[in-house]
N, C-alpha and C. Protein backbone atom coordinates (compact mmCIF):
# COMPACT_ATOMS: atom_id res chain seq x y z
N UNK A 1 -264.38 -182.02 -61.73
CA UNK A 1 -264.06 -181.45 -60.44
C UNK A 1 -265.10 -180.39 -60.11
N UNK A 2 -265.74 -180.33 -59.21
CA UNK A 2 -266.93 -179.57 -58.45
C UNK A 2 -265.97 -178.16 -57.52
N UNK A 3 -266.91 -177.32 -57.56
CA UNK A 3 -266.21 -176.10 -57.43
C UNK A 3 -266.03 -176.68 -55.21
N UNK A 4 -265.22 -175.96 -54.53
CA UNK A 4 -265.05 -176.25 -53.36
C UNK A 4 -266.44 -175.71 -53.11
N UNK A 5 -267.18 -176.74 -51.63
CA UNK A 5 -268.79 -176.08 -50.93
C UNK A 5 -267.76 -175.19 -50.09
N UNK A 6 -266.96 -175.65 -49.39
CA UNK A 6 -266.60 -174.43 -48.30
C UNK A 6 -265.77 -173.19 -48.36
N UNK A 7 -265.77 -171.90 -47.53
CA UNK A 7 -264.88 -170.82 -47.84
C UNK A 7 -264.79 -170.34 -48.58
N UNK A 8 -265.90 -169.92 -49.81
CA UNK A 8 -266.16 -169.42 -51.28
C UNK A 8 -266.41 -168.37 -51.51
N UNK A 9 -266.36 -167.59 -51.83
CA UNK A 9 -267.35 -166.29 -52.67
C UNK A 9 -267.08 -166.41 -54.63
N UNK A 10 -268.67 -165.71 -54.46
CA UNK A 10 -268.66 -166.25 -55.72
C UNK A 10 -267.88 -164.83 -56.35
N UNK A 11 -267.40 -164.61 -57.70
CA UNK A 11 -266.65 -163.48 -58.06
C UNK A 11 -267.50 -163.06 -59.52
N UNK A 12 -267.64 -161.75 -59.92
CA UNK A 12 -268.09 -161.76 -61.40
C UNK A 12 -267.07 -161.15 -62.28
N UNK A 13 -267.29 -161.13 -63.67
CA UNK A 13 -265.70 -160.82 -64.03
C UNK A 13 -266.16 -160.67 -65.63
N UNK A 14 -265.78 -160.00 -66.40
CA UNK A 14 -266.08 -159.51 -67.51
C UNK A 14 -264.63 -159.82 -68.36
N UNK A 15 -265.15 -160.44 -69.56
CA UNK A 15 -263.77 -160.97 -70.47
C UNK A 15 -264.10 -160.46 -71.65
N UNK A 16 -263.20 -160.09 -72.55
CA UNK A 16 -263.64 -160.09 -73.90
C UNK A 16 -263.83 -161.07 -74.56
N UNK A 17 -264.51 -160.95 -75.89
CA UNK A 17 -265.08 -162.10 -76.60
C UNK A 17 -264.07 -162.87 -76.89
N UNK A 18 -262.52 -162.70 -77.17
CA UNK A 18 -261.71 -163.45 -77.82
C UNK A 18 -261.12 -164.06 -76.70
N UNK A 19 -261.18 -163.63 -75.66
CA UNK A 19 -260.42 -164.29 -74.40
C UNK A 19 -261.70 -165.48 -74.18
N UNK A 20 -263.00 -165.42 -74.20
CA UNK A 20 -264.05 -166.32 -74.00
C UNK A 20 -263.80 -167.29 -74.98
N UNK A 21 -263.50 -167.13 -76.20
CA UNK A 21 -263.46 -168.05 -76.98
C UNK A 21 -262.11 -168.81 -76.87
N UNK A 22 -261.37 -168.03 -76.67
CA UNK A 22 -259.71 -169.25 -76.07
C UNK A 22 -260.11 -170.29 -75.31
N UNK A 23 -260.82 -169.71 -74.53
CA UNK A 23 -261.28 -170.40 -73.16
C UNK A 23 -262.46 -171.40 -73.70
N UNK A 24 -262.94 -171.35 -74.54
CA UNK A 24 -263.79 -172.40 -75.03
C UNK A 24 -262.94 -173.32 -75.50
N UNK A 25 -262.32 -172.67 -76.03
CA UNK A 25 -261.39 -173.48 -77.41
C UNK A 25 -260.38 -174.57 -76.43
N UNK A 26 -260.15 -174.10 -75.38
CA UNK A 26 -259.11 -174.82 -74.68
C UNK A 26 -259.64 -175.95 -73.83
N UNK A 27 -261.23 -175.67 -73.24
CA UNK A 27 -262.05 -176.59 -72.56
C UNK A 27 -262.52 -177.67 -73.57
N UNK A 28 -262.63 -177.24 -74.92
CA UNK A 28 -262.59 -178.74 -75.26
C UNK A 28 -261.35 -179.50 -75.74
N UNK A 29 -260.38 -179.25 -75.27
CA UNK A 29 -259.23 -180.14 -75.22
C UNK A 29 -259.16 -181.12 -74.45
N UNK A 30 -260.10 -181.10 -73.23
CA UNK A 30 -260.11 -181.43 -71.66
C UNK A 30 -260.84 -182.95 -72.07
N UNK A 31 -260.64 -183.65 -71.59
CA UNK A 31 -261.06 -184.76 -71.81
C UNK A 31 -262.92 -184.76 -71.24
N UNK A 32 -263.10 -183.79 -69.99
CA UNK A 32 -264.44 -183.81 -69.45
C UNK A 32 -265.26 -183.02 -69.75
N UNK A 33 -264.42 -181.86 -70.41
CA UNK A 33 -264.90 -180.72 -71.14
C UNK A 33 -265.50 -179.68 -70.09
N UNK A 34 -265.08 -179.18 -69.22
CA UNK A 34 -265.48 -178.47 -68.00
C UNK A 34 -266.24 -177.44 -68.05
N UNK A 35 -267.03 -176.99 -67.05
CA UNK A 35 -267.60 -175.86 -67.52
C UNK A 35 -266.50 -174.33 -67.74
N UNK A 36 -266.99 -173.28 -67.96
CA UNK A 36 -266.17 -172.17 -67.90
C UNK A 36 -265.81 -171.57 -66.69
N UNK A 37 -266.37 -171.64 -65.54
CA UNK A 37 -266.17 -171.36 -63.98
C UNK A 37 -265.05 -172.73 -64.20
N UNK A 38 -265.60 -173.79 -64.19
CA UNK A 38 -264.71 -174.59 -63.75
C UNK A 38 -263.06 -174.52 -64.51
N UNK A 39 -263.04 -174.50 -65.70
CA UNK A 39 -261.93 -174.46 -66.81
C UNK A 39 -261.33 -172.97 -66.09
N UNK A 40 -261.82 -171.77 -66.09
CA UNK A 40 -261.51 -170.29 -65.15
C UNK A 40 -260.16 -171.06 -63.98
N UNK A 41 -260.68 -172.18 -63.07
CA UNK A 41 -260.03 -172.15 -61.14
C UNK A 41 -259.21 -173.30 -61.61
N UNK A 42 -259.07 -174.34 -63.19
CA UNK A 42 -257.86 -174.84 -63.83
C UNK A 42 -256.98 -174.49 -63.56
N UNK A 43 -256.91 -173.07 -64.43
CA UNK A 43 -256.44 -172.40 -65.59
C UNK A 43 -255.17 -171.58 -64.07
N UNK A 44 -256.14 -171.20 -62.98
CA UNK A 44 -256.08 -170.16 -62.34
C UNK A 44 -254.93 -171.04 -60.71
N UNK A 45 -255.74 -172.71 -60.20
CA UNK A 45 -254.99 -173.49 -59.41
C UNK A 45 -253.38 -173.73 -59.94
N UNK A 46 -253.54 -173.74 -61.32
CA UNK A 46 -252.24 -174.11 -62.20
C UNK A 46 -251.27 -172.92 -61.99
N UNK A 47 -251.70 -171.60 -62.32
CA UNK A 47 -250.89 -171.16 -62.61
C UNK A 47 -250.32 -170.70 -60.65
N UNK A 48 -251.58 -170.98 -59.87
CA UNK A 48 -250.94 -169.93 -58.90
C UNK A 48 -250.44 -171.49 -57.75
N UNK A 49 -250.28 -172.02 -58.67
CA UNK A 49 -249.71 -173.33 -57.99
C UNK A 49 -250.62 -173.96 -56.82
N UNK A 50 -251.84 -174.31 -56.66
CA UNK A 50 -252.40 -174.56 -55.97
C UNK A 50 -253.09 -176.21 -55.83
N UNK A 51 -252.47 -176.67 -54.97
CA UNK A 51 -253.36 -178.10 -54.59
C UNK A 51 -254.52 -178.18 -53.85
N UNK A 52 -255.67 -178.23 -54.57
CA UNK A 52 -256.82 -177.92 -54.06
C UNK A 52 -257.29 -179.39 -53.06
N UNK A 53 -256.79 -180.20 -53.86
CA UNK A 53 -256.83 -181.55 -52.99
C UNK A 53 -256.57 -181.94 -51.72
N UNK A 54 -255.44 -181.03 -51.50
CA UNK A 54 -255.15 -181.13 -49.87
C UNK A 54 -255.60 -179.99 -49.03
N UNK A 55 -256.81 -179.43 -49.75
CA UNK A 55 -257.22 -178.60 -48.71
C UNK A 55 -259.04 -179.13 -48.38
């Protein structure tokens, strides 16, 4: 899944090392293995309930 072209800003964001490595650890569960921006708007559509598809 490709990040949306329209209505974006990009955000920067500082994690600790162990939260980076969850986040590794969990992207390769993924069958496509996503990047970390991408695995991040998962993690983030999921929880805040979002269908990105119908927008």
């Amino acid at each position: 899944m490709a990040p949306p072209k329209k209505d974006t800003e990009a955000l920067t964001l500082r994690l600790s090392r162990s939260m980076i490595d969850a986040i590794d650890e969990r992207r390769r569960l993924e069958a496509d293995i996503p990047t970390r921006p991408e695995m991040i708007r998962r993690v983030l559509e999921k929880w805040l309930q979002i269908d990105t598809e119908q927008q």
